[in-house]
N, C-alpha and C. Protein backbone atom coordinates (compact mmCIF):
# COMPACT_ATOMS: atom_id res chain seq x y z
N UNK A 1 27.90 -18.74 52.80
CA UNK A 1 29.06 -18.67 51.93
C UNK A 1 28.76 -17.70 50.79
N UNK A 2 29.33 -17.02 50.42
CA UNK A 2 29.15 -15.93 49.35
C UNK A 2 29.91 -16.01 48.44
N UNK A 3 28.98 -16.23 46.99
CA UNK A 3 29.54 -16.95 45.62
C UNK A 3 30.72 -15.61 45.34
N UNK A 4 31.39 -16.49 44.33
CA UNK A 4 32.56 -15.95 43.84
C UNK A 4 32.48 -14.57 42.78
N UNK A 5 32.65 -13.37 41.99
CA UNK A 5 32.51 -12.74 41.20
C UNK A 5 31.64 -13.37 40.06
N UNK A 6 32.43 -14.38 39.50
CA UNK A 6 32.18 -15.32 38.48
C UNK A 6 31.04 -16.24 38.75
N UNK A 7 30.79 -16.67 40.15
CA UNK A 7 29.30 -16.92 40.42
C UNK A 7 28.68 -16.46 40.25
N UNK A 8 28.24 -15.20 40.58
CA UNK A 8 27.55 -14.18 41.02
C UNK A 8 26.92 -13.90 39.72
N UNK A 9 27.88 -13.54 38.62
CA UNK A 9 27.83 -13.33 37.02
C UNK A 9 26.50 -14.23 36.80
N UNK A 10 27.35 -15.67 36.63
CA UNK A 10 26.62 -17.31 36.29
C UNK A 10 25.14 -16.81 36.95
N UNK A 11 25.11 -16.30 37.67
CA UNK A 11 23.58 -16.64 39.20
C UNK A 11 22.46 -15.35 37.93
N UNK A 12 23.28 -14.48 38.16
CA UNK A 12 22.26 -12.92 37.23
C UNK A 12 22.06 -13.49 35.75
N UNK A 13 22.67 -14.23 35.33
CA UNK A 13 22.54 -14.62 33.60
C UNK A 13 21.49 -15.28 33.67
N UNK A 14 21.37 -16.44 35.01
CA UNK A 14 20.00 -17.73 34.76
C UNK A 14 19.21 -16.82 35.20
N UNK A 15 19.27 -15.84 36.34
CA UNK A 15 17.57 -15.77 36.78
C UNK A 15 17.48 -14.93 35.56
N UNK A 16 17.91 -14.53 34.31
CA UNK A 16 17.67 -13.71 33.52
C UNK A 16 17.22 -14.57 32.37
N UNK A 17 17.69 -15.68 32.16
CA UNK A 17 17.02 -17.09 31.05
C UNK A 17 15.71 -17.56 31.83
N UNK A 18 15.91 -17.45 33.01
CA UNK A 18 14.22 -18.48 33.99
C UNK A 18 13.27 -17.23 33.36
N UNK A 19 13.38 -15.90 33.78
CA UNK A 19 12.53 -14.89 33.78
C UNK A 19 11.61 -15.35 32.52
N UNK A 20 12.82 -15.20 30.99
CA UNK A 20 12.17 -15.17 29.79
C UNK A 20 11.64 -16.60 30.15
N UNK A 21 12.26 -17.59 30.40
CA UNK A 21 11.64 -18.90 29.80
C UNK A 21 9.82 -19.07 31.06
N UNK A 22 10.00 -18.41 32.22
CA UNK A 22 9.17 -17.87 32.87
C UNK A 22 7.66 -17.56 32.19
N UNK A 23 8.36 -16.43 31.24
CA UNK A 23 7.17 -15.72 30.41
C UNK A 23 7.02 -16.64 29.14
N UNK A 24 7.63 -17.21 28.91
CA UNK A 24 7.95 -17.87 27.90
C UNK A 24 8.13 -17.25 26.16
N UNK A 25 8.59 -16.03 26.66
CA UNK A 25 9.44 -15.07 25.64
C UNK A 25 10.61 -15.54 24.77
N UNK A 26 11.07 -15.92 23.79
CA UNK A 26 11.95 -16.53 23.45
C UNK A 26 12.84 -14.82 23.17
N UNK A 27 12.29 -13.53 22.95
CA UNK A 27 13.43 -12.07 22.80
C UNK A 27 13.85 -12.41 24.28
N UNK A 28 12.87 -12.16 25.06
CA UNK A 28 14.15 -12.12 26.73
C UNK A 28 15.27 -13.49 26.53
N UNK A 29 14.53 -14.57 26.20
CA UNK A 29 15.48 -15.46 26.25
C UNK A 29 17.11 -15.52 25.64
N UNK A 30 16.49 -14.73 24.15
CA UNK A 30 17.59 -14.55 23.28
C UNK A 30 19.12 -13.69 24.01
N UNK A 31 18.28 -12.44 24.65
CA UNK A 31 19.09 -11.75 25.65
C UNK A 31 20.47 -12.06 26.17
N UNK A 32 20.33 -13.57 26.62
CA UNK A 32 21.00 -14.58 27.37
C UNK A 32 22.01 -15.34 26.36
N UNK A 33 21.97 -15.67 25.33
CA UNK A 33 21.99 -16.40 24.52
C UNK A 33 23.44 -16.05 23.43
N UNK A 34 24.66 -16.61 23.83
CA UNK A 34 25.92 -16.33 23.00
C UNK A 34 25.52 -16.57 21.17
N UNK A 35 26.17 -16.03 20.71
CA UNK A 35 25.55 -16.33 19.23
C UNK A 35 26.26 -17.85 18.77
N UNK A 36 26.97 -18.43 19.10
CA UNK A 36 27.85 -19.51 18.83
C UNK A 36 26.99 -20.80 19.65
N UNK A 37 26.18 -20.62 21.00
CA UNK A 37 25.92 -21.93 21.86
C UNK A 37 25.63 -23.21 21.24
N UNK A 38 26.11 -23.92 22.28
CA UNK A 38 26.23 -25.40 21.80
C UNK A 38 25.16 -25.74 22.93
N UNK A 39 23.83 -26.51 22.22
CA UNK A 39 22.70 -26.91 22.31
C UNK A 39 22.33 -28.13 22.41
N UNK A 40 21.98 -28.77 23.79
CA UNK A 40 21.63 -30.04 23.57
C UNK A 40 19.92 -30.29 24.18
N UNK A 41 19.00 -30.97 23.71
CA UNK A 41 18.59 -31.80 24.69
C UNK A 41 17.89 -33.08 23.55
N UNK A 42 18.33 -34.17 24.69
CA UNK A 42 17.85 -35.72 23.98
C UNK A 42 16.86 -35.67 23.21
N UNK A 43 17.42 -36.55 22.06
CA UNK A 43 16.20 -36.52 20.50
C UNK A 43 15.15 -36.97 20.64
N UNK A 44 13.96 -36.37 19.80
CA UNK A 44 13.07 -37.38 20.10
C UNK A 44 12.27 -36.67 18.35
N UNK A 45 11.74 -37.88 17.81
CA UNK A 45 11.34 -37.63 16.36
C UNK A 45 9.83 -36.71 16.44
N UNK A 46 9.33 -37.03 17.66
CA UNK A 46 8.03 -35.96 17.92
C UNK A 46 8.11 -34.45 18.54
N UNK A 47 9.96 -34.50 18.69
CA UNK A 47 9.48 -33.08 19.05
C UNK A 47 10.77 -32.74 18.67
N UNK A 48 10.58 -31.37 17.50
CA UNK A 48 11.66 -30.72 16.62
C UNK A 48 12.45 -29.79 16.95
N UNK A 49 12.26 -29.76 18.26
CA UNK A 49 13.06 -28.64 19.23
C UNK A 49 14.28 -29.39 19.89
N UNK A 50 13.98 -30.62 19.46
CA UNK A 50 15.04 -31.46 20.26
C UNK A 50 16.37 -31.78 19.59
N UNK A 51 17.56 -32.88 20.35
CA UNK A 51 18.57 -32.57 19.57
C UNK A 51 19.85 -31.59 19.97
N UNK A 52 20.56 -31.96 18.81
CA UNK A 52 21.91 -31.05 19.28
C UNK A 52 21.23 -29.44 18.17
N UNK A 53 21.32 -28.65 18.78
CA UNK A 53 21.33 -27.21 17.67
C UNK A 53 23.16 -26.67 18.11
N UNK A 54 23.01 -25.86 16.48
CA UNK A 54 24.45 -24.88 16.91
C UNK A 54 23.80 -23.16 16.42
N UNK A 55 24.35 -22.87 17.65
CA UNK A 55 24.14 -21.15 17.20
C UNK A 55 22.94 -20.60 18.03
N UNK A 56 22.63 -19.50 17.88
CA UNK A 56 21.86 -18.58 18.60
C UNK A 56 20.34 -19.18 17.86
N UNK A 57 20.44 -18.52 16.43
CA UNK A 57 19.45 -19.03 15.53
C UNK A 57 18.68 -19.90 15.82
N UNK A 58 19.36 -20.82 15.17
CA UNK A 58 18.67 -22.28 15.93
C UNK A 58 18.02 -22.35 17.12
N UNK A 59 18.84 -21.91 18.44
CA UNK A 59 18.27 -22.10 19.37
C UNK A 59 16.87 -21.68 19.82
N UNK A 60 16.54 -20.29 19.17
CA UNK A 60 15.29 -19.27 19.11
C UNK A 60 14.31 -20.21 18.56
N UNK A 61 15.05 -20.60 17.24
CA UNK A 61 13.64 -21.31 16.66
C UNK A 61 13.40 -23.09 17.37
N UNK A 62 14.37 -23.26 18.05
CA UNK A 62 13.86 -24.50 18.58
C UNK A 62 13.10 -24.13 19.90
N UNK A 63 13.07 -23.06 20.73
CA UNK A 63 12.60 -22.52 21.70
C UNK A 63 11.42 -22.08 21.25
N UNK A 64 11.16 -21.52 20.14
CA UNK A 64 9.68 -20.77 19.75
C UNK A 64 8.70 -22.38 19.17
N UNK A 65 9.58 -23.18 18.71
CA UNK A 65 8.51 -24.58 18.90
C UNK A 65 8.32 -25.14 19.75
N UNK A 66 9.31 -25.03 20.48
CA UNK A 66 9.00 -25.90 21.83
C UNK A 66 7.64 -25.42 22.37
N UNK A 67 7.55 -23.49 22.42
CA UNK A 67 6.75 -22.82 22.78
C UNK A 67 5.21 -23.23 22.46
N UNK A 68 5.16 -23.19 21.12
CA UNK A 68 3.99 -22.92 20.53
C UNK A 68 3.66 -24.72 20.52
N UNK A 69 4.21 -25.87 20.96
CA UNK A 69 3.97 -26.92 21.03
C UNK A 69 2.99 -27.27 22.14
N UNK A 70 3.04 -26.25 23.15
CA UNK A 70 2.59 -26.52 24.63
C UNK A 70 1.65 -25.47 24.68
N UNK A 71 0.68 -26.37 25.51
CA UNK A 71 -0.63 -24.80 26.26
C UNK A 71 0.22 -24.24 27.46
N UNK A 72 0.61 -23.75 27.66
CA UNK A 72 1.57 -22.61 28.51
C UNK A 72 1.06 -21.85 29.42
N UNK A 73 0.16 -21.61 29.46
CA UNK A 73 -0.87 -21.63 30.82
C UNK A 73 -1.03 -22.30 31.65
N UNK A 74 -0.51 -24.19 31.46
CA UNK A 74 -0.55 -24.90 32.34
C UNK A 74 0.77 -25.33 32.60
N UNK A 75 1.46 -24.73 32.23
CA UNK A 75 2.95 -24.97 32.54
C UNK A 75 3.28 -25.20 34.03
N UNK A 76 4.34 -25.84 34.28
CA UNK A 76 4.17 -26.49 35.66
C UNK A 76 6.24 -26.97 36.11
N UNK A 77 6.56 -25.54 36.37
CA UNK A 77 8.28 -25.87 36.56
C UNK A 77 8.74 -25.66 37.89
N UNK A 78 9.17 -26.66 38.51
CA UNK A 78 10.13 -26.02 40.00
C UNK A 78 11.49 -26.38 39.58
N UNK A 79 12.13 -25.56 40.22
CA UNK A 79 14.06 -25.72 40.15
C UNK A 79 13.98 -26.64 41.79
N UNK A 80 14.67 -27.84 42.09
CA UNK A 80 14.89 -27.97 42.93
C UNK A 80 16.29 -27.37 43.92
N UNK A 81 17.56 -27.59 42.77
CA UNK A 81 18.72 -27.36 43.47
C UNK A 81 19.11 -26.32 42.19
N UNK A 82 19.81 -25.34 42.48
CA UNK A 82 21.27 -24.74 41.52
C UNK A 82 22.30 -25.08 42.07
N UNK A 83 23.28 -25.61 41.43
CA UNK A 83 24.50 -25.65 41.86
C UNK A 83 25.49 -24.65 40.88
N UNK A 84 26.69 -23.62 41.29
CA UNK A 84 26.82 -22.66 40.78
C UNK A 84 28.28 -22.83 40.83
N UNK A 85 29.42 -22.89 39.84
CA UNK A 85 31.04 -23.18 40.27
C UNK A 85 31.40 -22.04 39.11
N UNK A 86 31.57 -21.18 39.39
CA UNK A 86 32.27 -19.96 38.60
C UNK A 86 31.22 -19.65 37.13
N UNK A 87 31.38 -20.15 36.52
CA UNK A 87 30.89 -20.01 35.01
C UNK A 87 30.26 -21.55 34.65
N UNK A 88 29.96 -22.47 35.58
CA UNK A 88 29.09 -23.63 35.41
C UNK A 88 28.41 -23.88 36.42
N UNK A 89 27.11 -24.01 35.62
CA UNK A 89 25.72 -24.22 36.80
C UNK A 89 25.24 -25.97 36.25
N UNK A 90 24.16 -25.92 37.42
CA UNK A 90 23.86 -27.09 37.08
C UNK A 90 21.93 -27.01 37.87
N UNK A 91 21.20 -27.32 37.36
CA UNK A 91 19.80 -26.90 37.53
C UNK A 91 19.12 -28.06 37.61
N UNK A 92 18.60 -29.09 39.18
CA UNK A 92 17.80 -29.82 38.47
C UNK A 92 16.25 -29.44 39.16
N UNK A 93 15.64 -29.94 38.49
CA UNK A 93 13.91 -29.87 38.63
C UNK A 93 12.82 -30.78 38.39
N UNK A 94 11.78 -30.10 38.24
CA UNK A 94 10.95 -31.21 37.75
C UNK A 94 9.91 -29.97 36.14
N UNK A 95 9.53 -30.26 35.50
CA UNK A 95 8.67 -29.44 34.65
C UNK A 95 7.43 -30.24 34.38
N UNK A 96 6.32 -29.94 33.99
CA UNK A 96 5.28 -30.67 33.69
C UNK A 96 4.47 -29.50 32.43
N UNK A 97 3.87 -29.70 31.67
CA UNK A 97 3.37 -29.42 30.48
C UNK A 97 1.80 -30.12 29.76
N UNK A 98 1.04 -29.32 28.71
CA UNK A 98 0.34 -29.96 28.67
C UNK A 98 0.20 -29.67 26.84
N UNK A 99 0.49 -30.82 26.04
CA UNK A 99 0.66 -30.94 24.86
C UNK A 99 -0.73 -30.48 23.89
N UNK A 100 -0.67 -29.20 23.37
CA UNK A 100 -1.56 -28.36 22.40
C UNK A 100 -2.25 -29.50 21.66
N UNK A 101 -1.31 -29.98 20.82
CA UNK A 101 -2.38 -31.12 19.74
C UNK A 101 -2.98 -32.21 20.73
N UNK A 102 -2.74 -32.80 21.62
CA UNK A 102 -3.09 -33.81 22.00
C UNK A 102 -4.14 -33.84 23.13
N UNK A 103 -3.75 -32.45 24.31
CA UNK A 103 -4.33 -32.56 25.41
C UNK A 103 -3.67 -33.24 26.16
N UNK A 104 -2.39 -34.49 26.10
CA UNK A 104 -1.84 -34.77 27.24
C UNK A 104 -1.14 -34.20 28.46
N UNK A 105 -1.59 -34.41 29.39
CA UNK A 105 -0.17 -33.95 30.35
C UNK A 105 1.07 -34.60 30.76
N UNK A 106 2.45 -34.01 31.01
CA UNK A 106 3.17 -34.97 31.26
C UNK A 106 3.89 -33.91 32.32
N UNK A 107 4.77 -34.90 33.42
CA UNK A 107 5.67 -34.21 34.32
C UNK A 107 6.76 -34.99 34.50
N UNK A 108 8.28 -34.19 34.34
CA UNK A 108 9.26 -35.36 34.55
C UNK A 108 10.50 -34.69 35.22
N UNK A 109 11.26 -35.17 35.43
CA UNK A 109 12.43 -34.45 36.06
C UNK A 109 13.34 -34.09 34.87
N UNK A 110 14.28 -32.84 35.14
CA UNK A 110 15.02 -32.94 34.27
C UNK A 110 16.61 -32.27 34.94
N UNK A 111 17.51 -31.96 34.65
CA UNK A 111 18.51 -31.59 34.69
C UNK A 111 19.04 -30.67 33.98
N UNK A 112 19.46 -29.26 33.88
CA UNK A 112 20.15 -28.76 32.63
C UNK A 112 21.28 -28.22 33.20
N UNK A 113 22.41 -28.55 32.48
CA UNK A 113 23.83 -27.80 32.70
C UNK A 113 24.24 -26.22 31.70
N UNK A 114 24.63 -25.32 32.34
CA UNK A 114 25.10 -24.50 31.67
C UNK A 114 26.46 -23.99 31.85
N UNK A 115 27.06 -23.21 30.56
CA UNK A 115 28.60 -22.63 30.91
C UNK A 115 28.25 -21.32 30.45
N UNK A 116 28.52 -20.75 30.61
CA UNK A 116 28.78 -18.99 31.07
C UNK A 116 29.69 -18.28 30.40
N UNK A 117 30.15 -17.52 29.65
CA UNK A 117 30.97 -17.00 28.40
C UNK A 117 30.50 -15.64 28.57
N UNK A 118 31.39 -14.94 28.66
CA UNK A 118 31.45 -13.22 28.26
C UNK A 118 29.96 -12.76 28.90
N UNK A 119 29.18 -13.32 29.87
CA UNK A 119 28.18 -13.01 30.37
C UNK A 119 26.66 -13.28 29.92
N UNK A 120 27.30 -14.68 28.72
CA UNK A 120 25.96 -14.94 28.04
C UNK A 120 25.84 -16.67 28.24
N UNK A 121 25.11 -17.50 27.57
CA UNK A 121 24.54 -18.84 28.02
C UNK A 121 25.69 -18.99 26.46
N UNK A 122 26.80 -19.96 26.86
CA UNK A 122 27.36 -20.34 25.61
C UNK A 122 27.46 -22.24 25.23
N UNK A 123 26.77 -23.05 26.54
CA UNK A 123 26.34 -24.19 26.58
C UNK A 123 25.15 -24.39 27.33
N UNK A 124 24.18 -25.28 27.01
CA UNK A 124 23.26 -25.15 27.92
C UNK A 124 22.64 -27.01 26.95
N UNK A 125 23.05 -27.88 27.97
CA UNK A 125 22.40 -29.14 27.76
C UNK A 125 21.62 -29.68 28.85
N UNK A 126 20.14 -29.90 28.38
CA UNK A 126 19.11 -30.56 28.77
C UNK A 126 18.99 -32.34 29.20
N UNK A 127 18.97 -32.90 30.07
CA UNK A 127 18.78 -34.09 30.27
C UNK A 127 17.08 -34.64 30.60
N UNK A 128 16.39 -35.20 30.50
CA UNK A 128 15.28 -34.86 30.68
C UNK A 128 14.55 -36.98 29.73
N UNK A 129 13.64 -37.55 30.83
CA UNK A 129 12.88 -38.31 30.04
C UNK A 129 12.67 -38.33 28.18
N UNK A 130 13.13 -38.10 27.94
CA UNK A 130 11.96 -37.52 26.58
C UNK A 130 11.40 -38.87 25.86
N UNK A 131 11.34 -40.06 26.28
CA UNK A 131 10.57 -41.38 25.59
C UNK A 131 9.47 -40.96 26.74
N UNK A 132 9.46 -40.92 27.35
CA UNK A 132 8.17 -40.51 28.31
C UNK A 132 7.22 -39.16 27.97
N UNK A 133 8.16 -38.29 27.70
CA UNK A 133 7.73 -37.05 27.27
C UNK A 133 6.89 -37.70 25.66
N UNK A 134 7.46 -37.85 25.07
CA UNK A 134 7.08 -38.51 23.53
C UNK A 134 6.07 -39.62 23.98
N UNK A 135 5.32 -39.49 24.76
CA UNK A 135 3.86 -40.16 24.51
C UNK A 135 2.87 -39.06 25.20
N UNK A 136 3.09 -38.46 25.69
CA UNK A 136 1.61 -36.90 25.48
C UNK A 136 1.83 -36.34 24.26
N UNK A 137 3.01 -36.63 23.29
CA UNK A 137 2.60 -36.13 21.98
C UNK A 137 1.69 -37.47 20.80
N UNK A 138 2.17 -38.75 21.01
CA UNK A 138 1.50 -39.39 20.46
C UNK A 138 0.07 -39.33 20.74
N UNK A 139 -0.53 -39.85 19.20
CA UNK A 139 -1.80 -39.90 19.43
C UNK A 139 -2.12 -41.46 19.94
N UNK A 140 -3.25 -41.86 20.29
CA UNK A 140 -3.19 -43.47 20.56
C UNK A 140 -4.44 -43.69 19.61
């Protein structure tokens, strides 16, 4: 079956957000990135990247902590499915990470939805463990 125009768009924008988040570049990422997006992923008080953000801004700097939170060398992401409907995707996977201050590792599934605007990421919410995630940051 061969995606729609507007698929096709949606399909070149993510492998263009995976690439940066890939390298874990937050400029490629920005690339992608409407200046207005509406930002989600579930709160968690140990990690300041989390949360609703609004705007491009925000999003960079919650991406460059997320970054510098993790040894990134051991980064550990598969996409299982994309699902792709004009200008909304839907991404789930699994990611695994290994927490800088602590040394923990953790791996969990997650989900992220995106919407698609003028050829840039103008929603993009994260579903994802994060009470699970929030104990490779605790200390014990």
């Amino acid at each position: 079956m061969e995606l729609s125009k507007e698929s096709q768009e949606t399909q070149q924008v993510l492998n263009g957000f995976f690439q940066g988040t890939a390298q874990n570049d937050p400029d490629v990422i920005a690339q992608y990135i409407a200046d207005g997006i509406d930002f989600y992923i579930a709160e968690s008080p140990y990690m300041p990247w989390t949360g609703k953000k609004a705007g491009k801004a925000a999003v960079i700097t919650a991406l460059k902590q997320l970054i510098a939170a993790h040894n990134t060398a051991e980064d550990d992401f598969e996409m299982d499915h994309i699902f792709i409907d004009g200008t909304e995707a839907a991404v789930f996977g699994r990611i695994g990470r290994t927490v800088k201050a602590t040394g923990k590792k953790f791996k969990e599934l997650f989900v992220m939805r995106f919407t698609i605007a003028n050829g840039l990421i103008s929603r993009l919410m994260m579903l994802e463990d994060s009470h699970q995630i929030e104990k490779a940051f605790k200390e014990d």
